[in-house]
N, C-alpha and C. Protein backbone atom coordinates (compact mmCIF):
# COMPACT_ATOMS: atom_id res chain seq x y z
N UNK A 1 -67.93 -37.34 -120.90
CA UNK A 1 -68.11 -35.94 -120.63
C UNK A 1 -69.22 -35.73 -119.61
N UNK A 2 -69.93 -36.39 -119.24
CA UNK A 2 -71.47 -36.41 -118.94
C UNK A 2 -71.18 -37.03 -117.38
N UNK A 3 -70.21 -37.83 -117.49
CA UNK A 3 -69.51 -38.35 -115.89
C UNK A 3 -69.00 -37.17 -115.36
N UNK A 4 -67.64 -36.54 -116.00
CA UNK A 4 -66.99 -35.31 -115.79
C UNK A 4 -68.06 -34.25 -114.85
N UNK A 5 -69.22 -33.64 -115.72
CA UNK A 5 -69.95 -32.69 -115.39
C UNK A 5 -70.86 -33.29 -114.20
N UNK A 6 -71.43 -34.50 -114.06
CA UNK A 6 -72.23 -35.08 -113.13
C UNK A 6 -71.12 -34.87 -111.67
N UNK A 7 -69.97 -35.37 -112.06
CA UNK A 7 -69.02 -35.36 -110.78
C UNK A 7 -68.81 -33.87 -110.31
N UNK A 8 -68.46 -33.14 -110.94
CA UNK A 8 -68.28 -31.61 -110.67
C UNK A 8 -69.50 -30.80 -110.16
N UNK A 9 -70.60 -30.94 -110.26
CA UNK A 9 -71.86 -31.03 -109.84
C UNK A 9 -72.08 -31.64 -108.53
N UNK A 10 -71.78 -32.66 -107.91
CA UNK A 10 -72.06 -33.05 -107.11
C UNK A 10 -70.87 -32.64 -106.02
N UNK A 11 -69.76 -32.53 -106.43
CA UNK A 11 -68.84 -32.22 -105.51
C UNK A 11 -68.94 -30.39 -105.01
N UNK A 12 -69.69 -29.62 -106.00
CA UNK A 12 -70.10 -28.41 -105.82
C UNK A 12 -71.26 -28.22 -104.92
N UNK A 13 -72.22 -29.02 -104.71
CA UNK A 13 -73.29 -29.61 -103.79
C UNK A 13 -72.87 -30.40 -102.60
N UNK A 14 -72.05 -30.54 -102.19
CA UNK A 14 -71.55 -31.76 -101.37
C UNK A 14 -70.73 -30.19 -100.56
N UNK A 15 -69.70 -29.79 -101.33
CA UNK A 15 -68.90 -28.75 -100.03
C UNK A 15 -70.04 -27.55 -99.86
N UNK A 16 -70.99 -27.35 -100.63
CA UNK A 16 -72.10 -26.40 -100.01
C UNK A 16 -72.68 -26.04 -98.87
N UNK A 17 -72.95 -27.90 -98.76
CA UNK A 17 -74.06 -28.45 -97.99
C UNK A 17 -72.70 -28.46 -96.76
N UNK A 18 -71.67 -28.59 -96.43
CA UNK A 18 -70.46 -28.88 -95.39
C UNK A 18 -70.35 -27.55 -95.09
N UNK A 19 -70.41 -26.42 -95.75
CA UNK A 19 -70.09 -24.92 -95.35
C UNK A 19 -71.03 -24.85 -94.39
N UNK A 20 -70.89 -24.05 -93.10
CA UNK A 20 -71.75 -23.99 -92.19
C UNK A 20 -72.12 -22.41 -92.09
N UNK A 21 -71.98 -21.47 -93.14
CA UNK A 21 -72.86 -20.24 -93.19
C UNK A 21 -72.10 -19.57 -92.37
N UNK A 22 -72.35 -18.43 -92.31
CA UNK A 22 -71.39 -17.28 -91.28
C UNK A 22 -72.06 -17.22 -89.99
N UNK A 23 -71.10 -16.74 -89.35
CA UNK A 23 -71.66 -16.79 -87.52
C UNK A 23 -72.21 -15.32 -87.49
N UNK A 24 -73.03 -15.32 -86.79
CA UNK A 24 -73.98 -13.85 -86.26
C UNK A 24 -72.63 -13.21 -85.77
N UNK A 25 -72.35 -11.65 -85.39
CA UNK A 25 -71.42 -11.69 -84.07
C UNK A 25 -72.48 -11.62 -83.05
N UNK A 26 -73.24 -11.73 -82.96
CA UNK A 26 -73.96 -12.10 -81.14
C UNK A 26 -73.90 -13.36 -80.48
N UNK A 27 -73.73 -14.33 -81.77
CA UNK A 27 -73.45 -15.97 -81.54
C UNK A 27 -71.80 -15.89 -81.48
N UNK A 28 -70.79 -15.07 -81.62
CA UNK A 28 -69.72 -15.12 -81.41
C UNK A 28 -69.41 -14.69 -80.16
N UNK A 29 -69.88 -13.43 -79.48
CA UNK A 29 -69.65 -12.92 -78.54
C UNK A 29 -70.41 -13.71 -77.61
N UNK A 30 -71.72 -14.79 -77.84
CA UNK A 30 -72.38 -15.23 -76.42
C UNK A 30 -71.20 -16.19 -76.43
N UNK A 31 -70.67 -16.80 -77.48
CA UNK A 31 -69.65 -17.87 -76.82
C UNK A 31 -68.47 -17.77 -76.21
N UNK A 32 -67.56 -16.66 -76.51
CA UNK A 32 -66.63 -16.03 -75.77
C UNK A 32 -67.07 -15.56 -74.40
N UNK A 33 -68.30 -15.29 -74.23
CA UNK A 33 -68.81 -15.17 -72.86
C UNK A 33 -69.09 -15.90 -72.11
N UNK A 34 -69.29 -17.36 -72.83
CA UNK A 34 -69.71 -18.85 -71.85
C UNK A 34 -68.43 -18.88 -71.65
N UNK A 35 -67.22 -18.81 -72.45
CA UNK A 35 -66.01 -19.64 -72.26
C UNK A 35 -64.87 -18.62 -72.13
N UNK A 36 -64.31 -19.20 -70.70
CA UNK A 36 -63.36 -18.08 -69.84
C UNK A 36 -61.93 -18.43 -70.94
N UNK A 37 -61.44 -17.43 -71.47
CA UNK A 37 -60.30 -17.35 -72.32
C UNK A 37 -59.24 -17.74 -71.00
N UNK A 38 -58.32 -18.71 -71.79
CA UNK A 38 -57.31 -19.72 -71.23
C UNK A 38 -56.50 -18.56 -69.99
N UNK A 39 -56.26 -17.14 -70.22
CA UNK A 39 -55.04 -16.30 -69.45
C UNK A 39 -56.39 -15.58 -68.54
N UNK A 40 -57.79 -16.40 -68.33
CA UNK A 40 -58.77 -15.65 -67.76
C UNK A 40 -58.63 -17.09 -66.48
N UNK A 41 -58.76 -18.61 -67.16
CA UNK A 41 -58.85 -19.18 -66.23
C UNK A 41 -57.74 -19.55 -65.56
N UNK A 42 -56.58 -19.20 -65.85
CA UNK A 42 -55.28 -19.52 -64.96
C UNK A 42 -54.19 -18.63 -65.07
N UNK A 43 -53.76 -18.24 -63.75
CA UNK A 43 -52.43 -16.63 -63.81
C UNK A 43 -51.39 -16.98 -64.63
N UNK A 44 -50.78 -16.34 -65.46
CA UNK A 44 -49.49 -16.81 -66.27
C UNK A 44 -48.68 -17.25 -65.49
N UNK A 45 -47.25 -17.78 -66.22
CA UNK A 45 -46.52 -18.23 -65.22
C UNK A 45 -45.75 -16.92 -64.19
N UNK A 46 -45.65 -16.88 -63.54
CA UNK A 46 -45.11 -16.24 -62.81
C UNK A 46 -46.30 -14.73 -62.06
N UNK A 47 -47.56 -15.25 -62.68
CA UNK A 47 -48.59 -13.89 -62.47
C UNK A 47 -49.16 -14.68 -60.98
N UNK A 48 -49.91 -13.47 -61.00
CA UNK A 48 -51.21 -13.27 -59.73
C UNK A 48 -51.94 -14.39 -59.81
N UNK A 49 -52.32 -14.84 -58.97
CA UNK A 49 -53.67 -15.22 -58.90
C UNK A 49 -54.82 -14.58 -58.58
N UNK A 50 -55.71 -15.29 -59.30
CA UNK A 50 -57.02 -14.28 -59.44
C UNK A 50 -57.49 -14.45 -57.72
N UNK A 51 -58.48 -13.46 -57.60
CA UNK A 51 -59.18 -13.69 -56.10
C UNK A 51 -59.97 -14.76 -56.12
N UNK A 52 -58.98 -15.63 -54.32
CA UNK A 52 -60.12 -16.66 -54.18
C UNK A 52 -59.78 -17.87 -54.53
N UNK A 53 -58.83 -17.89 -55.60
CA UNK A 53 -57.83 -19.28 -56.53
C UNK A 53 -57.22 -18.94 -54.93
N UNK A 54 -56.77 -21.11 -55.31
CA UNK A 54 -56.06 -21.25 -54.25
C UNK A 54 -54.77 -21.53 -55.04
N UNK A 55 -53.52 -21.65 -54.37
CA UNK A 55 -52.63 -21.75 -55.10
C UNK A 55 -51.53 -23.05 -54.67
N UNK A 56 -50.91 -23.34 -56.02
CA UNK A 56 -50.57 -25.53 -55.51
C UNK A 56 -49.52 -25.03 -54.53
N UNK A 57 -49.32 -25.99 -53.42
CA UNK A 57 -48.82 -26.33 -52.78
C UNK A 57 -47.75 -27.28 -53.44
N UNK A 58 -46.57 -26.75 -52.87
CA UNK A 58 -45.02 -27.83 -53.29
C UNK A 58 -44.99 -28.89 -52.31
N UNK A 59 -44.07 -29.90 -53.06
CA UNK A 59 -43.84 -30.91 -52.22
C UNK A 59 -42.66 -30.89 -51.64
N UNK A 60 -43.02 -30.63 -49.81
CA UNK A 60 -41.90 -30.73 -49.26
C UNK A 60 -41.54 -32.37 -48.55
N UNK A 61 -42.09 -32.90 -48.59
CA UNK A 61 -41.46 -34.33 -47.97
C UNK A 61 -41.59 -35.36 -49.39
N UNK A 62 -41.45 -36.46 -48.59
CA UNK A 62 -41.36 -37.85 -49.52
C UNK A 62 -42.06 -37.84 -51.25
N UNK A 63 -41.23 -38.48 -52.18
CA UNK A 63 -42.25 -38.48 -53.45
C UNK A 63 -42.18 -40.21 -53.35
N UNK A 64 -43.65 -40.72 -53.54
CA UNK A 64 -43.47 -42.08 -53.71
C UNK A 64 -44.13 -42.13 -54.81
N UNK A 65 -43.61 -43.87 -54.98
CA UNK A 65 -44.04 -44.09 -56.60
C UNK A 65 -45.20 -44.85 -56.56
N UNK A 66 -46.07 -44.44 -57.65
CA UNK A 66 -47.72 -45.75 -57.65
C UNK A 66 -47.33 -45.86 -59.35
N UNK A 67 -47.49 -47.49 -59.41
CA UNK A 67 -47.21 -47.77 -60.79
C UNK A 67 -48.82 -47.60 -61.29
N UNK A 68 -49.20 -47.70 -62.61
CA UNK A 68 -50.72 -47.75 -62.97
C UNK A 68 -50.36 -48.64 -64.15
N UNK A 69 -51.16 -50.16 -63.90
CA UNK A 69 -50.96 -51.24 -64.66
C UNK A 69 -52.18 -51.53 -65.44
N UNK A 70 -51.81 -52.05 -66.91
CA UNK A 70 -52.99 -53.21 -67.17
C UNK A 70 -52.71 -54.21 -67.97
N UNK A 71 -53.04 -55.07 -67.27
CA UNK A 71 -52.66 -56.56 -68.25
C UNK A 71 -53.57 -57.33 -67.68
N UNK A 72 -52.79 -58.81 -68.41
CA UNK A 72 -53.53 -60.02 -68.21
C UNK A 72 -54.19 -59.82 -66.72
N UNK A 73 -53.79 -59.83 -65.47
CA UNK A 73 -54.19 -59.47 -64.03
C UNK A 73 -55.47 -58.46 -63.84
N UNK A 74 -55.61 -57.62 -64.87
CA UNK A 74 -56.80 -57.08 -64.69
C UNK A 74 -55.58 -55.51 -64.59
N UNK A 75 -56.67 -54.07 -64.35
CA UNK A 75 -56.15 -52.90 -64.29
C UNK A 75 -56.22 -52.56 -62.93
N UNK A 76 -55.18 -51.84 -62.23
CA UNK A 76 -54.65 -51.70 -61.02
C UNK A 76 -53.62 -50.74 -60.92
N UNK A 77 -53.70 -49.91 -59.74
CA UNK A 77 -52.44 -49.57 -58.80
C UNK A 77 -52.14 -50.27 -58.12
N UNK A 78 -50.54 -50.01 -58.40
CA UNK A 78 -49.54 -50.42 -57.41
C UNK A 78 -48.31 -49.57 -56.84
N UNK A 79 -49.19 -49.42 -55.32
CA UNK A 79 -49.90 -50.25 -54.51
C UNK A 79 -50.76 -49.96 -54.43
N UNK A 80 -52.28 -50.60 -54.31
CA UNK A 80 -53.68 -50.26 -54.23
C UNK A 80 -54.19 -49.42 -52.87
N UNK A 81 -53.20 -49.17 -51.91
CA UNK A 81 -53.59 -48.35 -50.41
C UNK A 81 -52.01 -47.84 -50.30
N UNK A 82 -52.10 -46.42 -50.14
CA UNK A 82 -50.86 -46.02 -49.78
C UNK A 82 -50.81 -45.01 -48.12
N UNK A 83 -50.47 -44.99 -47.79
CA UNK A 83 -49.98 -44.11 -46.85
C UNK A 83 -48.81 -42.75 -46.45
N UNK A 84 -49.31 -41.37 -46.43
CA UNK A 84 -48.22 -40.80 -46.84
C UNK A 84 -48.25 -39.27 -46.13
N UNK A 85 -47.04 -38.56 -45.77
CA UNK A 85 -48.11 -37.43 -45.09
C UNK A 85 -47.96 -35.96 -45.58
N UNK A 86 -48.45 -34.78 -45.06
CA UNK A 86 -49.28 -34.03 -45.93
C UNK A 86 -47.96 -33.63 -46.15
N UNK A 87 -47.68 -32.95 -46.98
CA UNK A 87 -46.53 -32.55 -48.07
C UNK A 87 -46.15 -33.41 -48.82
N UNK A 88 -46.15 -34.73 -48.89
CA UNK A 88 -45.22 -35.81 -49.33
C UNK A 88 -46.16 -35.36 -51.28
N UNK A 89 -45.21 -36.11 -51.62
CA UNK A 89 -46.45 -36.09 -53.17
C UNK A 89 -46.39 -37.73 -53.73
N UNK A 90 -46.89 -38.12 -54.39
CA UNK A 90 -46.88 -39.44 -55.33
C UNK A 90 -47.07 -39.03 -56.80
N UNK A 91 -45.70 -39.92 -57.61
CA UNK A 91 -45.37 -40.29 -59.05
C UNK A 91 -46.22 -41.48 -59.47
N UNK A 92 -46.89 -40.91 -60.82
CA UNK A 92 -47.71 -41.50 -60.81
C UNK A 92 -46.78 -42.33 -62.27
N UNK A 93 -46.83 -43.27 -62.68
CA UNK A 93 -46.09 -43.99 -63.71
C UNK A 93 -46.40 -45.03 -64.53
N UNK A 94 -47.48 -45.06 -65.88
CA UNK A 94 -47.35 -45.89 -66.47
C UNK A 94 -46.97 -46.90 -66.77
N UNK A 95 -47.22 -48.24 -66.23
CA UNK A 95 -46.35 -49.02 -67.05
C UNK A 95 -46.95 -49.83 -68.34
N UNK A 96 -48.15 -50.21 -67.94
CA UNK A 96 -49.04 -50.93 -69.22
C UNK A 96 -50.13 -50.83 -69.37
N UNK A 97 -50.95 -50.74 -70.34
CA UNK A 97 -52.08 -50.44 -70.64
C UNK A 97 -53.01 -49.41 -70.21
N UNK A 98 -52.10 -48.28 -70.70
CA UNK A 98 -52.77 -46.88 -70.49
C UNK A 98 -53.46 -46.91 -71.57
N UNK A 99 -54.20 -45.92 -72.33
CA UNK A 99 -53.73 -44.44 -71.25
C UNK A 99 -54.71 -44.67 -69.87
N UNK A 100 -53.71 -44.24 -68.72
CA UNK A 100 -54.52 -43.93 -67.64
C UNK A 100 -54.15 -42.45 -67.12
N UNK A 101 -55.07 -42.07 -66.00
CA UNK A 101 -54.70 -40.70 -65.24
C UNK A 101 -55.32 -41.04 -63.91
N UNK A 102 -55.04 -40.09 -63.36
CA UNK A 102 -55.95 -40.05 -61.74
C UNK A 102 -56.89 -39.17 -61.62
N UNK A 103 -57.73 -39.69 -61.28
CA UNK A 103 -59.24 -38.40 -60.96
C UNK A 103 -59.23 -38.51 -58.85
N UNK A 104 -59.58 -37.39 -58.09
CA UNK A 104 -59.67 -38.00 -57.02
C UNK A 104 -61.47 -38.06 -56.81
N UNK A 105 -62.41 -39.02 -56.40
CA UNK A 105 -63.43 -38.71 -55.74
C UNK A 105 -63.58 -37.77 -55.27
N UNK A 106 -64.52 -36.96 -55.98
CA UNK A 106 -65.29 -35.54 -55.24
C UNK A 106 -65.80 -36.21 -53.77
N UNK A 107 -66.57 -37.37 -53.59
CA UNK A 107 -67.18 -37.24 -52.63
C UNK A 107 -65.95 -37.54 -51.26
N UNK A 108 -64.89 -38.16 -51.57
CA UNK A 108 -63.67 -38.23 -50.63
C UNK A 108 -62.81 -37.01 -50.57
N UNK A 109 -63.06 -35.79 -51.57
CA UNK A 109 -62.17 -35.30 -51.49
C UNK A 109 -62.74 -33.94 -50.53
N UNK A 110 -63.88 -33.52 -50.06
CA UNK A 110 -64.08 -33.07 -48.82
C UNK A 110 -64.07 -31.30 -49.15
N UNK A 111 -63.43 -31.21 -47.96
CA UNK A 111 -63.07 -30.09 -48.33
C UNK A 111 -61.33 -29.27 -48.65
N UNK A 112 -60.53 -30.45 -48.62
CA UNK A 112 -59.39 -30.26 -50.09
C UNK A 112 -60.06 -30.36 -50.96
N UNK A 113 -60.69 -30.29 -51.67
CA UNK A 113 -60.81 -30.61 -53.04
C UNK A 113 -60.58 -29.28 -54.36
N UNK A 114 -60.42 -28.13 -53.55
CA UNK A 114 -59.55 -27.25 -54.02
C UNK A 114 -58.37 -27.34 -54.46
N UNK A 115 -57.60 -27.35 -53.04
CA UNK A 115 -56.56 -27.62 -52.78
C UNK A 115 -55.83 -28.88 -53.92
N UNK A 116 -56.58 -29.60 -53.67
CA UNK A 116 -56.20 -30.77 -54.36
C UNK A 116 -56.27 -30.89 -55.58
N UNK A 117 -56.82 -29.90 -56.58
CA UNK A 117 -56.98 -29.65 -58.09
C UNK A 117 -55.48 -28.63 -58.59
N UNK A 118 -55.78 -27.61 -57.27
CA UNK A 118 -54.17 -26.75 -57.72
C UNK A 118 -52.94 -27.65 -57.85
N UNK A 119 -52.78 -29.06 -56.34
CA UNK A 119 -51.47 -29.58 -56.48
C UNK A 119 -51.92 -30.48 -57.50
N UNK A 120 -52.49 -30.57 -58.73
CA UNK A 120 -52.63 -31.17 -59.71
C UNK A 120 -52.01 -30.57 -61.23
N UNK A 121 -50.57 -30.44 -61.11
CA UNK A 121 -50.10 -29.71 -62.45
C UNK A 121 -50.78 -30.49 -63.76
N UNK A 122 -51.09 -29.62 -65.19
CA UNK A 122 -51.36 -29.98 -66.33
C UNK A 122 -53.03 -30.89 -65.94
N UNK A 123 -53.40 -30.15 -64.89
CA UNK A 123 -55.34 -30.28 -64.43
C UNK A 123 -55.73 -30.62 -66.43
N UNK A 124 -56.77 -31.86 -66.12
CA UNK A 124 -57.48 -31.72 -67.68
C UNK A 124 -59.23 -31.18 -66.91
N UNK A 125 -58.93 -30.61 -65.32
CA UNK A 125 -60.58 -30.74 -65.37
C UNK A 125 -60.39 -30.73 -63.76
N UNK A 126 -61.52 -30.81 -62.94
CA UNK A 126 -61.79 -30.45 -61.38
C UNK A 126 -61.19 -31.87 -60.96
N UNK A 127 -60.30 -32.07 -60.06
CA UNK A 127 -60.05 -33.22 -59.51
C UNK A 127 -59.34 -34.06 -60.47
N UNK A 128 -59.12 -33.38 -61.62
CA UNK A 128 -58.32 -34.98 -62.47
C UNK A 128 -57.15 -34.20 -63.24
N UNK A 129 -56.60 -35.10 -63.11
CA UNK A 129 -54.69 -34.78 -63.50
C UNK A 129 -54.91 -35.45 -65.38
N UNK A 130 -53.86 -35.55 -65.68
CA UNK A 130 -53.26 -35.08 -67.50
C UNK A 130 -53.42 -36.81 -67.53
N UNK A 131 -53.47 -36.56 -68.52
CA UNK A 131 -53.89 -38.39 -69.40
C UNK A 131 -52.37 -38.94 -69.68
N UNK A 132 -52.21 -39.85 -69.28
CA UNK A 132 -50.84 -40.75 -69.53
C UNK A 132 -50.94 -41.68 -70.56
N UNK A 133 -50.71 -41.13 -71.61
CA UNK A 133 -50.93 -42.29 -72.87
C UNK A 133 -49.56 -43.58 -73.06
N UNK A 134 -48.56 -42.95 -72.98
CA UNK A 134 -47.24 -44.38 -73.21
C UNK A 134 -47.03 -44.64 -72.12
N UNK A 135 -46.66 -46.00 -72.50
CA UNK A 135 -45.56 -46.91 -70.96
C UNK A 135 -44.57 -46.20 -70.67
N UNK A 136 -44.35 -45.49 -69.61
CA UNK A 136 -43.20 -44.85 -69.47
C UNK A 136 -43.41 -43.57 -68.90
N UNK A 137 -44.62 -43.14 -68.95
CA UNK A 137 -45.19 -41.37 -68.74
C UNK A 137 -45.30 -41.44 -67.25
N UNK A 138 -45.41 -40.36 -66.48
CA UNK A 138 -45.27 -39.93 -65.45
C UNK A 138 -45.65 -38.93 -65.28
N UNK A 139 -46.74 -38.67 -63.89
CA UNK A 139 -46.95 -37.59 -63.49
C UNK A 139 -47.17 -37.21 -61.97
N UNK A 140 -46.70 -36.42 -61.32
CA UNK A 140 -46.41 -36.05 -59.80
C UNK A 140 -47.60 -35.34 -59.61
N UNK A 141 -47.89 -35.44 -58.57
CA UNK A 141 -48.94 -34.40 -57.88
C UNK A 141 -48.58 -34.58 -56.57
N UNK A 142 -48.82 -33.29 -55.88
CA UNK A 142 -48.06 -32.71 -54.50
C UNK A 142 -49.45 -33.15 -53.75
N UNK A 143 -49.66 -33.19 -52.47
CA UNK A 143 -50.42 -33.39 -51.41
C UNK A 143 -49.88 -32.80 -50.04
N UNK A 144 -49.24 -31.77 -50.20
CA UNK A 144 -48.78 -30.34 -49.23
C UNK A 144 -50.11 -29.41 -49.18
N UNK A 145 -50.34 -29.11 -48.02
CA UNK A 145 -51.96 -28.39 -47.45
C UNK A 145 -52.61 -29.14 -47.41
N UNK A 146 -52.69 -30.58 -47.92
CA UNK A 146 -54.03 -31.43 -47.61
C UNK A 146 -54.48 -32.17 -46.36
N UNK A 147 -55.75 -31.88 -46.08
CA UNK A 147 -56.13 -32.49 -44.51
C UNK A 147 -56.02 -33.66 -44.63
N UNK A 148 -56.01 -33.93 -43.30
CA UNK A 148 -55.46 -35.51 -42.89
C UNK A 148 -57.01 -36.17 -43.48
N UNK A 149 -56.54 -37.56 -44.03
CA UNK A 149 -57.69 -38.47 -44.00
C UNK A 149 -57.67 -39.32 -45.12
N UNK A 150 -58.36 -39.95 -45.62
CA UNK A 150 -58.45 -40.42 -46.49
C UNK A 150 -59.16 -40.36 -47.76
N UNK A 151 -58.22 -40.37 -49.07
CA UNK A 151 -58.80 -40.01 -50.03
C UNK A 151 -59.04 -41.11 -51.48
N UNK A 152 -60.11 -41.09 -52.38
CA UNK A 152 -60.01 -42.38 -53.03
C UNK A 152 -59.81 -41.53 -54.46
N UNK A 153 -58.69 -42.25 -55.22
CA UNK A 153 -57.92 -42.02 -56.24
C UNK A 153 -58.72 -42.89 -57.63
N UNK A 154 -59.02 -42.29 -58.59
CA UNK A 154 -59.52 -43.79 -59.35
C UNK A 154 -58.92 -43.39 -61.06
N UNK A 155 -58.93 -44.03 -61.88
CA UNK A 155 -58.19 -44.11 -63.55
C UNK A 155 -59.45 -44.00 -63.75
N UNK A 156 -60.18 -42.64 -64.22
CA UNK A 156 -60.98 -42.35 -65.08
C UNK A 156 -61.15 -43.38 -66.60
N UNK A 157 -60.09 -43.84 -67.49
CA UNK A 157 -60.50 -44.59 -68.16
C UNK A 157 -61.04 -46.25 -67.95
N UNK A 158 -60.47 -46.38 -66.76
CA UNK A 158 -60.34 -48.00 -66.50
C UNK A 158 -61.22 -47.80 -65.05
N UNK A 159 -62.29 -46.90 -64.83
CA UNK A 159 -63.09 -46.84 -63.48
C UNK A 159 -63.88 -48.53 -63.69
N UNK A 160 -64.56 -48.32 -64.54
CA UNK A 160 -65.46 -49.79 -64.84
C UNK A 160 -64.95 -51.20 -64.60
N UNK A 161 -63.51 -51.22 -64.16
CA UNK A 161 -62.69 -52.14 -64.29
C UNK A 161 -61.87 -52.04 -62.46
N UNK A 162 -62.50 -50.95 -61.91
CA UNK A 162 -62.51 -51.19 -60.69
C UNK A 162 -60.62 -50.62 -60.44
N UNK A 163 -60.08 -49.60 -61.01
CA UNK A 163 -58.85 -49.52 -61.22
C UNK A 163 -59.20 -48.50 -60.20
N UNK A 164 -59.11 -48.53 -58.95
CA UNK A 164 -58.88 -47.49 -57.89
C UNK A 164 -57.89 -47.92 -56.56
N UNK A 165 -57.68 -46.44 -56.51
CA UNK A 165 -56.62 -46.84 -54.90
C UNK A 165 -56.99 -45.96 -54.10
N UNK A 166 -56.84 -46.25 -52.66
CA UNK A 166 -56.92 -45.40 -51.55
C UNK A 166 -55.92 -44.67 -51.25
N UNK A 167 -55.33 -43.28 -50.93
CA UNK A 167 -54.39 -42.75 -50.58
C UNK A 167 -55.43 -41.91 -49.12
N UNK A 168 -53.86 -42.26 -48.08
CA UNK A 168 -54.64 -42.26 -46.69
C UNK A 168 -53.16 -40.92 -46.27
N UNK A 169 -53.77 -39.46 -46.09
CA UNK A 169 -52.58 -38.46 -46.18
C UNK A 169 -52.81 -38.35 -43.79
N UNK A 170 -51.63 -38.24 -43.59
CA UNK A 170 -51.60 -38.25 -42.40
C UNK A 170 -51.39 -36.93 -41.78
C-alpha cells in the first residue's frame, strides 16, 4: 500500500514539475510578432506577391540530372562541375546515402541570390532547397533569370565531407 501511495505521489510531482505554467498574453503576442505567420511569408497559391518578393522563374530550356551519392567512394555529385544556361534547371536525385539537399553559397551566389531562393520550390531556408531523405527523391530547381557565372552548390549535411559541386550558368 505504501509503494501504491509513494508512486502516485511522485508521479503527481513529476507532471507538475513538466507543466510549464500559463503564457502571459504579452509573451504570446511578442512571439507572433517575431514570427511572420506562414500566408504572411509566402503569397498563396495563385496570390500576389508581396512588394519587393521576387518571383521563381520557370524552366524554359534543358533539365539535367546531378545524382547526389554516398558510399564507400566518399559523398559526391555527379557530376561535380556542370555547365548549363540561364533557364535550363537541374534534377537533383538521390541515390545513396542521403539525406542530402542543396544549399547554394551565399558568397557565390552574388547578386542572384534572390532570384535563386524563389527558383528553389519547397525553400527549407535562404539559399537551400527541401531535404531528400530516400534513394529515389528528387528535386528540380529552375536557374531562369540567373546571371551568367559561376555558382558553388554544396549538401548541407555532408559539407564536412567536402560534398560540393560547381554549377557554371552561361
Amino acid at each position: 500500500m505504501q509503494f501504491k501511495v509513494l508512486a502516485v505521489a511522485s508521479s503527481v510531482f513529476a507532471l507538475a514539475a513538466c507543466g510549464g505554467g500559463e503564457k502571459k498574453a504579452a509573451d504570446s503576442a511578442g512571439a507572433m510578432a517575431a514570427a511572420p505567420s506562414a500566408d504572411m511569408a509566402a503569397p498563396a497559391a495563385g496570390g500576389a506577391m508581396a512588394a519587393g518578393a521576387v518571383a521563381a522563374a520557370p524552366i524554359t530550356g534543358t533539365t539535367h540530372e546531378v545524382k547526389m551519392i554516398g558510399d564507400e567512394k566518399g559523398y559526391r555529385f555527379e557530376p561535380a562541375a556542370i555547365t548549363i544556361k540561364e533557364g535550363d534547371g537541374i534534377k537533383f536525385v538521390t541515390v545513396k546515402g542521403g539525406p542530402h539537399n542543396v544549399a547554394i553559397d551565399p558568397a557565390s551566389a552574388g547578386a542572384s541570390a534572390a532570384q535563386l531562393t524563389a527558383n528553389m520550390p519547397e525553400s527549407t531556408g535562404e539559399l537551400t532547397g527541401k531535404m531528400l531523405v530516400t534513394d529515389g527523391d528528387a528535386w528540380t530547381m529552375s536557374f531562369g533569370k540567373i546571371a551568367a557565372g559561376t555558382y558553388t552548390a554544396i549538401c548541407t549535411p555532408h559539407q564536412a565531407m567536402n560534398m560540393i559541386m560547381k554549377i557554371t550558368v552561361q
